[in-house]
N, C-alpha and C. Protein backbone atom coordinates (compact mmCIF):
# COMPACT_ATOMS: atom_id res chain seq x y z
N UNK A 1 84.29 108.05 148.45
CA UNK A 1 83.92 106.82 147.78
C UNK A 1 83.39 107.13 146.39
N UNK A 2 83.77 105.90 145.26
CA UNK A 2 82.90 106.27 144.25
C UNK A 2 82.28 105.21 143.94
N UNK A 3 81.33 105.72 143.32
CA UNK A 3 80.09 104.76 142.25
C UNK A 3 80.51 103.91 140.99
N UNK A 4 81.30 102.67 140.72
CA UNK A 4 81.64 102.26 139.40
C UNK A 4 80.56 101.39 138.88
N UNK A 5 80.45 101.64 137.16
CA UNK A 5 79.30 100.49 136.30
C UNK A 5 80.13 99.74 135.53
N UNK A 6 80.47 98.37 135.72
CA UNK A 6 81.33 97.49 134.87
C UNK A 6 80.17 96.33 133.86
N UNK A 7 80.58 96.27 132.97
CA UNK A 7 79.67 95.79 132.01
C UNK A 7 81.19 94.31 132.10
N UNK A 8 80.75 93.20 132.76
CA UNK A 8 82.05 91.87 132.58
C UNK A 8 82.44 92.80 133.79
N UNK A 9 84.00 92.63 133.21
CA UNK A 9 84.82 92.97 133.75
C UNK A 9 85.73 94.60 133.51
N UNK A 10 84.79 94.87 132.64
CA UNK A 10 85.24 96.07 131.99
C UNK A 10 84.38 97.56 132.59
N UNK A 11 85.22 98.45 133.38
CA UNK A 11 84.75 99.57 134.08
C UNK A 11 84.03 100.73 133.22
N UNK A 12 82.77 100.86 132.95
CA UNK A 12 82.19 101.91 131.76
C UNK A 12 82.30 102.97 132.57
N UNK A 13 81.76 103.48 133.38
CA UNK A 13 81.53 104.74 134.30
C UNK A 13 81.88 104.63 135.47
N UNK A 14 82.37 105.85 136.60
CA UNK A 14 82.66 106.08 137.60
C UNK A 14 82.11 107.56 138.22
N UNK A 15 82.17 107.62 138.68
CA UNK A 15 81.72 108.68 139.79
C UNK A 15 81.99 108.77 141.09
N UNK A 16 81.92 110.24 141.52
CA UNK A 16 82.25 110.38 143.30
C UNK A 16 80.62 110.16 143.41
N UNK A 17 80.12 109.29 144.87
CA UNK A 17 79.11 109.08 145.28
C UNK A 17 78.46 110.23 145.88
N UNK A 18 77.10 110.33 146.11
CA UNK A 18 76.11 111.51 146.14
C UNK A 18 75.70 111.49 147.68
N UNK A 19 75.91 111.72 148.85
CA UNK A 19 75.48 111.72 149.81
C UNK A 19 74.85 112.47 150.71
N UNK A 20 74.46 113.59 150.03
CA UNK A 20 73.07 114.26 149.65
C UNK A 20 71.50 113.65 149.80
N UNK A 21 71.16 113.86 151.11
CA UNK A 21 69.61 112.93 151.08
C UNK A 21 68.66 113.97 150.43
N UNK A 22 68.85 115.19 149.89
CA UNK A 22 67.75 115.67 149.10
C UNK A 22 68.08 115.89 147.68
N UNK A 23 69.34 115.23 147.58
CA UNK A 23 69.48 115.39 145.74
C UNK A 23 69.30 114.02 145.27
N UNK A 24 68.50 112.95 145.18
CA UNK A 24 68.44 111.30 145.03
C UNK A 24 69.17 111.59 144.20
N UNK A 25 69.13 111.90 142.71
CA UNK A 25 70.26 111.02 141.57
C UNK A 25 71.83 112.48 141.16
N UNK A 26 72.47 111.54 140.73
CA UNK A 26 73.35 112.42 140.05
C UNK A 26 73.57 111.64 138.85
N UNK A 27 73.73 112.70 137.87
CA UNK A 27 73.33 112.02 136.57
C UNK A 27 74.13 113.00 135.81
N UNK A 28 75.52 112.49 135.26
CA UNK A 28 76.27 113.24 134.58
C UNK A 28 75.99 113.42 132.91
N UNK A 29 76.25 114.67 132.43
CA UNK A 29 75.57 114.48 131.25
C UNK A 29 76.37 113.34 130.24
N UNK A 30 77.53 112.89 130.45
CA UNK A 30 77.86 112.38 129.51
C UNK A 30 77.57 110.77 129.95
N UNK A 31 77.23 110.44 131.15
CA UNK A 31 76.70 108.96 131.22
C UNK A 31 75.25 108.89 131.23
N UNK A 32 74.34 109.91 130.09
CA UNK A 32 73.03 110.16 129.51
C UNK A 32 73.12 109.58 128.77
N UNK A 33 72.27 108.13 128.47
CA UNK A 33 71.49 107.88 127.07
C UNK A 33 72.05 108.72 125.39
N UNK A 34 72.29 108.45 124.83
CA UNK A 34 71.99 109.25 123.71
C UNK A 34 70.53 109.63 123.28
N UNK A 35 69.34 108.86 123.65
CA UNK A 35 68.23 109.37 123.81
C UNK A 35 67.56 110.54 124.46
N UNK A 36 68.58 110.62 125.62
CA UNK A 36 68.42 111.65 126.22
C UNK A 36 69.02 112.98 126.05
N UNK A 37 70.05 112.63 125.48
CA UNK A 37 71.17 113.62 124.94
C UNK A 37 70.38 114.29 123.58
N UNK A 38 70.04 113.62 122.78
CA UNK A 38 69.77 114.13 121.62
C UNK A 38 68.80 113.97 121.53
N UNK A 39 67.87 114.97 120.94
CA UNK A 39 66.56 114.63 120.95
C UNK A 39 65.80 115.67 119.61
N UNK A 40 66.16 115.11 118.87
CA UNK A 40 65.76 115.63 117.00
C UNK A 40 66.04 117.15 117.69
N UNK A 41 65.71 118.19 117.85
CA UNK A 41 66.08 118.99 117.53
C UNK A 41 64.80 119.96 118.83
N UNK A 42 64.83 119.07 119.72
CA UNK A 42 63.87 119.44 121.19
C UNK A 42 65.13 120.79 121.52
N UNK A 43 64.66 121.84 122.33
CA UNK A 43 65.42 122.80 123.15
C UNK A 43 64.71 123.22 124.13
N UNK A 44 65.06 124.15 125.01
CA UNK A 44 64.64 124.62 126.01
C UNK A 44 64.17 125.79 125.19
N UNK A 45 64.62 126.44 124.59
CA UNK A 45 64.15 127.87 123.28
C UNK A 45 62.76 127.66 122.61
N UNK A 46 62.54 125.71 122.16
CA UNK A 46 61.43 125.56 121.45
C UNK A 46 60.47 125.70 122.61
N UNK A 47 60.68 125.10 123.29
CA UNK A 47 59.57 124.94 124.56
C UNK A 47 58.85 125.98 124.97
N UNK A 48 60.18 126.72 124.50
CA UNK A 48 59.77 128.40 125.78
C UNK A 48 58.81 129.53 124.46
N UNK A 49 59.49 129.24 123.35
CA UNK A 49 58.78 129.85 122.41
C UNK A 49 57.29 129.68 121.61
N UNK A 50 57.32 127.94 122.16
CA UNK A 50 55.73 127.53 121.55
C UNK A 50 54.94 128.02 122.77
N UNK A 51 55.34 128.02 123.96
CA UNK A 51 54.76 128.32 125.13
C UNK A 51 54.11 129.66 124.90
N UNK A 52 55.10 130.63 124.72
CA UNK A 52 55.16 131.83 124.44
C UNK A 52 53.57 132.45 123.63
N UNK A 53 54.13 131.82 122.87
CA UNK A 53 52.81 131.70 121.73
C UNK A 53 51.26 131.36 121.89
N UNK A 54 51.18 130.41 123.02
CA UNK A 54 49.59 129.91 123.73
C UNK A 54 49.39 131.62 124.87
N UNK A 55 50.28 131.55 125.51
CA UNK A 55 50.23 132.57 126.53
C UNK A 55 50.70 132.44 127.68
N UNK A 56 50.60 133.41 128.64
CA UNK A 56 51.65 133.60 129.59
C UNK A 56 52.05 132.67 130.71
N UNK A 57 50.19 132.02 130.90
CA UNK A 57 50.39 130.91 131.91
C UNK A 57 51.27 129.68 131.49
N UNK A 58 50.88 129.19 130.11
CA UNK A 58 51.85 128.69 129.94
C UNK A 58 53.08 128.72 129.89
N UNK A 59 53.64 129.78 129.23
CA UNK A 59 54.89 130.12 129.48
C UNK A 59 55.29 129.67 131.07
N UNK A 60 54.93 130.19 131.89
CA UNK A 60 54.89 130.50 133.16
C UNK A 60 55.28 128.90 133.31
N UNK A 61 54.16 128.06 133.51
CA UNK A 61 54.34 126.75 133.41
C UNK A 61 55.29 125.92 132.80
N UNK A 62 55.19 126.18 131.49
CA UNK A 62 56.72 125.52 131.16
C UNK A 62 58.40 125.65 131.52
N UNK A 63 58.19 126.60 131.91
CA UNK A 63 59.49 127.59 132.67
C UNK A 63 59.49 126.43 133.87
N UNK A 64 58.54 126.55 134.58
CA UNK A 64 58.55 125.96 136.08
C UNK A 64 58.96 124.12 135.91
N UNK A 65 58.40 123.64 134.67
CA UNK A 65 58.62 122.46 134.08
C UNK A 65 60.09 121.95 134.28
N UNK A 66 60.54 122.93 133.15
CA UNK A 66 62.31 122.83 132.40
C UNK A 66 63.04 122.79 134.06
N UNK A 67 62.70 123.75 134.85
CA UNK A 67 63.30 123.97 136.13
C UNK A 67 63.30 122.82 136.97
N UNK A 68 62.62 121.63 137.01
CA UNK A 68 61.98 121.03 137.83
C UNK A 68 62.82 119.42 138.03
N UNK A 69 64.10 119.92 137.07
CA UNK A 69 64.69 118.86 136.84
C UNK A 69 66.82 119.41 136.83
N UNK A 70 67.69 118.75 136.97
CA UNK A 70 69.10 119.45 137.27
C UNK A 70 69.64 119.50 135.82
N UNK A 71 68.82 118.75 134.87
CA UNK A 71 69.02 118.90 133.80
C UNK A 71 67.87 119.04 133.36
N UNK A 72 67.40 120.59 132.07
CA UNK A 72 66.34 120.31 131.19
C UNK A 72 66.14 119.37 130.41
N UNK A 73 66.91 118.44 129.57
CA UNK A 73 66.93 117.81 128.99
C UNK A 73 65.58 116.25 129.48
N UNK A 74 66.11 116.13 130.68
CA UNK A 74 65.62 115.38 131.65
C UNK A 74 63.97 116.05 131.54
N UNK A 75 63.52 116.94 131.34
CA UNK A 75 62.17 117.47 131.24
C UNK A 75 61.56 117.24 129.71
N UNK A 76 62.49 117.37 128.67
CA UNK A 76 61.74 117.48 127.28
C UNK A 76 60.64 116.53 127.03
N UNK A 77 60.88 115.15 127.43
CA UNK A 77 59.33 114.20 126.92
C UNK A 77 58.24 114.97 127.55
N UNK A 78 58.63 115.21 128.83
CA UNK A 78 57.24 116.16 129.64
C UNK A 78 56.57 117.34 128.66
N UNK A 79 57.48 117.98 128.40
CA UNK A 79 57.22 119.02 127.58
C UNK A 79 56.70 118.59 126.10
N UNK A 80 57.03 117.32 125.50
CA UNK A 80 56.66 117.12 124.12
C UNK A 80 55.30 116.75 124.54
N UNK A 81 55.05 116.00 125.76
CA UNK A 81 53.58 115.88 125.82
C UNK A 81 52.68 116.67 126.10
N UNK A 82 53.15 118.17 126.77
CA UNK A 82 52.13 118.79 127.34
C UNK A 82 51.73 119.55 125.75
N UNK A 83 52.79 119.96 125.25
CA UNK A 83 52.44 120.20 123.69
C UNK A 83 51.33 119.47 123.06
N UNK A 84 51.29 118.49 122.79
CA UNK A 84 50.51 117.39 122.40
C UNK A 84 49.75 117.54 122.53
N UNK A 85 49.25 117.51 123.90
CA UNK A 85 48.12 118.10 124.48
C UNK A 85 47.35 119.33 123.51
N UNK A 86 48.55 120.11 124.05
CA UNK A 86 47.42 121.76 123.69
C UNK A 86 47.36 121.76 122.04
N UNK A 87 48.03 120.77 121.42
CA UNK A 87 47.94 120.69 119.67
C UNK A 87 46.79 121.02 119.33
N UNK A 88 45.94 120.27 120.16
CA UNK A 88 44.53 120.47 119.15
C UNK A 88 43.56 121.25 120.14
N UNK A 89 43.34 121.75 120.95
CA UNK A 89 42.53 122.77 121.71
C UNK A 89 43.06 124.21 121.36
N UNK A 90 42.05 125.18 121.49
CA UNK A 90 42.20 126.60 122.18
C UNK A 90 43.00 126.89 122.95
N UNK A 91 43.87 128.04 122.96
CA UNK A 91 44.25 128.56 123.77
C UNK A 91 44.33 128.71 125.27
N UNK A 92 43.07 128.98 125.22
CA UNK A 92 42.32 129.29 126.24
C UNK A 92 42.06 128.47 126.91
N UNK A 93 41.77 126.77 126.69
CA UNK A 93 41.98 125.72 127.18
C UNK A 93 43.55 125.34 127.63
N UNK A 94 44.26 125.96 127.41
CA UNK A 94 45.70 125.10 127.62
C UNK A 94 45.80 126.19 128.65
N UNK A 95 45.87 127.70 128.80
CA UNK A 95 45.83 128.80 129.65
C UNK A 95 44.84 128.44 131.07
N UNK A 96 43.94 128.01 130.85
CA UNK A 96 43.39 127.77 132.05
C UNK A 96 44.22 126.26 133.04
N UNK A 97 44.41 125.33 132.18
CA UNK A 97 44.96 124.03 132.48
C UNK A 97 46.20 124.47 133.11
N UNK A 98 46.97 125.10 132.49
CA UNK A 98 48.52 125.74 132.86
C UNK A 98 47.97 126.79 134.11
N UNK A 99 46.91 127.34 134.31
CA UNK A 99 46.91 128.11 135.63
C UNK A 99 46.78 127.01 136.78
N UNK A 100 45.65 126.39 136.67
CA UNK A 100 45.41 125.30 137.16
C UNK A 100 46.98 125.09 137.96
N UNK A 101 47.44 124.05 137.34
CA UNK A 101 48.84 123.63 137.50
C UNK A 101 49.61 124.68 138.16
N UNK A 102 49.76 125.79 138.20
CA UNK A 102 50.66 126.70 138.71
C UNK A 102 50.24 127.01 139.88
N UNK A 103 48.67 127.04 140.18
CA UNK A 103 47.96 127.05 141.52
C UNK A 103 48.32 126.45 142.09
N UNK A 104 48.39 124.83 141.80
CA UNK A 104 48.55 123.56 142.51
C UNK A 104 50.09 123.46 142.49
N UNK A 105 51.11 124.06 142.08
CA UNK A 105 52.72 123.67 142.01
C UNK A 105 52.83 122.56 141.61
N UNK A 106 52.34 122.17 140.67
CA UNK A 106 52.33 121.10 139.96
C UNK A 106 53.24 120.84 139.02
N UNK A 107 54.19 120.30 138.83
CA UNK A 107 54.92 120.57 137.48
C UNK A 107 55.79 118.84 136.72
N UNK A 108 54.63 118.23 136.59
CA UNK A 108 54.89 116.77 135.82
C UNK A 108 54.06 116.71 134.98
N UNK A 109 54.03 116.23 133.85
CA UNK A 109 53.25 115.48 133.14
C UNK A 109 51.61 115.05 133.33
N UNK A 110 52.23 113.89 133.86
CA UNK A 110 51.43 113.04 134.94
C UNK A 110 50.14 113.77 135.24
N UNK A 111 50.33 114.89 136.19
CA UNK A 111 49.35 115.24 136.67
C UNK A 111 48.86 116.56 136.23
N UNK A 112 49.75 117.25 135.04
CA UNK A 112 49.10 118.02 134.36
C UNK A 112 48.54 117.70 133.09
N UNK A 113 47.92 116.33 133.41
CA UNK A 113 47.36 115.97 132.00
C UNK A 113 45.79 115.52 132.40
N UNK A 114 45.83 115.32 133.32
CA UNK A 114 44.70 114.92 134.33
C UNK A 114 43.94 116.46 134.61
N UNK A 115 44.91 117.34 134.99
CA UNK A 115 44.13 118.92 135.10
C UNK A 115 43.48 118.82 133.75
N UNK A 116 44.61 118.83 132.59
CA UNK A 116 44.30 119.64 131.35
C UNK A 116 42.70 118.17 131.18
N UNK A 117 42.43 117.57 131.11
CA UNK A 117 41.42 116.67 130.77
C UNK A 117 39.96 117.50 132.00
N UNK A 118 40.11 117.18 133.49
CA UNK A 118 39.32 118.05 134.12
C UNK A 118 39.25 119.79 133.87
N UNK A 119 40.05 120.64 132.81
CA UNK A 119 39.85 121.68 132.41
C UNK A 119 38.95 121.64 131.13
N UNK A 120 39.23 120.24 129.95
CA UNK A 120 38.38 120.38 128.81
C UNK A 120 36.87 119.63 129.46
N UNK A 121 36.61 119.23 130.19
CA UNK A 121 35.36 118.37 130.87
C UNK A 121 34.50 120.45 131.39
N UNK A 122 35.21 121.41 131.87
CA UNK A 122 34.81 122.04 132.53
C UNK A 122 34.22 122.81 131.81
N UNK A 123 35.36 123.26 130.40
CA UNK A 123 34.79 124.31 128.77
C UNK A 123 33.84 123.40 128.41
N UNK A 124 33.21 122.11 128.50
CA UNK A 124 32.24 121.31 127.67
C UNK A 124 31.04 121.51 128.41
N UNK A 125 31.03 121.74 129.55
CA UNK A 125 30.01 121.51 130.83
C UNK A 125 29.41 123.19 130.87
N UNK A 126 30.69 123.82 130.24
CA UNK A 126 29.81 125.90 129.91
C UNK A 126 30.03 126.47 130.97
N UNK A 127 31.09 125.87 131.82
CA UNK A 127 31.21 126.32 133.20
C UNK A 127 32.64 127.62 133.40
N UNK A 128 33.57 127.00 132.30
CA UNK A 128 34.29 128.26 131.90
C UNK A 128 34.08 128.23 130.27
N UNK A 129 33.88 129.67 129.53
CA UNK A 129 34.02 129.90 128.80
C UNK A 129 34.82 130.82 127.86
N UNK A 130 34.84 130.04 126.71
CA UNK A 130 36.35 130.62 125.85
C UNK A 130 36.20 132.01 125.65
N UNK A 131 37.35 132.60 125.63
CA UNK A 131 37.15 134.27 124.88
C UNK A 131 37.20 134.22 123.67
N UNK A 132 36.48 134.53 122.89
CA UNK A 132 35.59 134.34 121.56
C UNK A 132 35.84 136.19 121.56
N UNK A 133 35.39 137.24 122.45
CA UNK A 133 35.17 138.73 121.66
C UNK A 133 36.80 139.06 122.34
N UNK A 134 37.86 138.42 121.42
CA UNK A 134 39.14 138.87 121.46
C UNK A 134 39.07 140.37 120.30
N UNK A 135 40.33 141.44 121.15
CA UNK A 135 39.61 142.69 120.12
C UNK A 135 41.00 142.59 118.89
N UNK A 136 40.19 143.03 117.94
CA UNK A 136 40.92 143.17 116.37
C UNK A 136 42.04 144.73 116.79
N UNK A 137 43.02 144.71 116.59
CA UNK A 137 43.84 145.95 116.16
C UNK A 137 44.31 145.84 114.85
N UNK A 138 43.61 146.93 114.62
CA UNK A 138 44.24 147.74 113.40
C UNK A 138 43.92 148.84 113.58
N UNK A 139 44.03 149.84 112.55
CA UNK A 139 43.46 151.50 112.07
C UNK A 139 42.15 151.70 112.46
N UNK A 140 41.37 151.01 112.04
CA UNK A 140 39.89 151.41 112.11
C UNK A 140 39.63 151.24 113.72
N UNK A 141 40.07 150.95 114.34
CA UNK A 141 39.40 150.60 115.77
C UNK A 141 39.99 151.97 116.45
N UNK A 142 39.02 152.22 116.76
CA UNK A 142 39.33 153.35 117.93
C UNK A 142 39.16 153.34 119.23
N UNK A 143 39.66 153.96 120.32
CA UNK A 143 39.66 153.47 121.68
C UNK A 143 38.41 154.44 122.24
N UNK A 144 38.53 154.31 123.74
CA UNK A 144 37.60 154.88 124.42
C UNK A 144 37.48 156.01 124.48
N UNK A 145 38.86 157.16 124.31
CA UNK A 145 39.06 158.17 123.84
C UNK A 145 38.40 159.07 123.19
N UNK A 146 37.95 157.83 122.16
CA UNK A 146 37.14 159.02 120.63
C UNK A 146 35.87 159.31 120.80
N UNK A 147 35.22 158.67 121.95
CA UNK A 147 34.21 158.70 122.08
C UNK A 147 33.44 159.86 123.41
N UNK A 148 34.48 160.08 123.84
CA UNK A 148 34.33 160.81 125.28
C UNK A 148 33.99 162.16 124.80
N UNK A 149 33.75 162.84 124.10
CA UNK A 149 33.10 164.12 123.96
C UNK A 149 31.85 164.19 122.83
N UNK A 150 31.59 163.16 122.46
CA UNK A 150 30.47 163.08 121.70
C UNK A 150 30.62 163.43 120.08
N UNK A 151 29.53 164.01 120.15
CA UNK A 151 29.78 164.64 118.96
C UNK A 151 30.11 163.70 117.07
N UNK A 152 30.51 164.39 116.35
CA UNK A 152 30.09 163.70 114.96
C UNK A 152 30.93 162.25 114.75
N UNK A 153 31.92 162.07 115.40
CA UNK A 153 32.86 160.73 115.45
C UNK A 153 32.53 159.67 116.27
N UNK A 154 31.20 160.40 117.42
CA UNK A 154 31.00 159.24 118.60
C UNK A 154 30.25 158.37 117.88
């Protein structure tokens, strides 16, 4: 059997029907929205690379995001919002929120926005606190090494 959408009398789309009780939709990419299709210049690359950049949980999290759907595309608003989110916080705030979420297998919007809000309530309350003595690399820093025999460099 198939699925037809007639706008009048005129047949726009067709499809073989889905009879699959654990896949609810089938959603071909080309009977997507152009909203959905295109989306300024959203990717699965940007996602994964701003992610990248906060840290691993996130990463971790956004990965699990993009996945969470038969098309990524179908995930990007999720993702433009969780961004949003971490725009204006710490790191370290979006890293804890994104563990959060990965604890819980959480992977919507929805309810990782509610963590990330009960994660900034938790950094305000002094109950977790930010890493502030992140260490500097360069030349001058020396490791634990230089110090282990004492002497005129310890």
């Amino acid at each position: 059997k198939a699925i037809e959408i007639f706008i009048g009398s005129e047949r726009i789309a067709a499809h073989k029907r889905n009879y699959n009780k654990f896949k609810r939709y089938t959603t071909l990419p080309e009977h997507m929205p152009e909203s959905h299709k295109v989306v300024q210049g959203w990717s699965t690359e940007r996602f994964l690379s701003w992610a990248e950049k906060v840290g691993p949980n996130t990463k971790e999290f956004i990965k699990h995001v993009l996945e969470s759907r038969e098309y990524p595309v179908q995930t990007y608003r999720a993702c433009m919002g969780i961004m949003r989110l971490g725009k204006d916080c710490s790191p370290d705030i979006m890293e804890h929120a994104c563990q959060e979420a990965l604890n819980k297998r959480t992977y919507s919007y929805k309810y990782f926005s509610i963590i990330f809000k009960q994660t900034i309530a938790k950094f305000d309350k002094g109950s977790i606190k930010e890493e502030t003595d992140r260490v500097v690399l360069h030349d001058n820093v020396r490791g634990s090494s230089a110090y282990e025999r004492g002497g005129i460099n310890a």
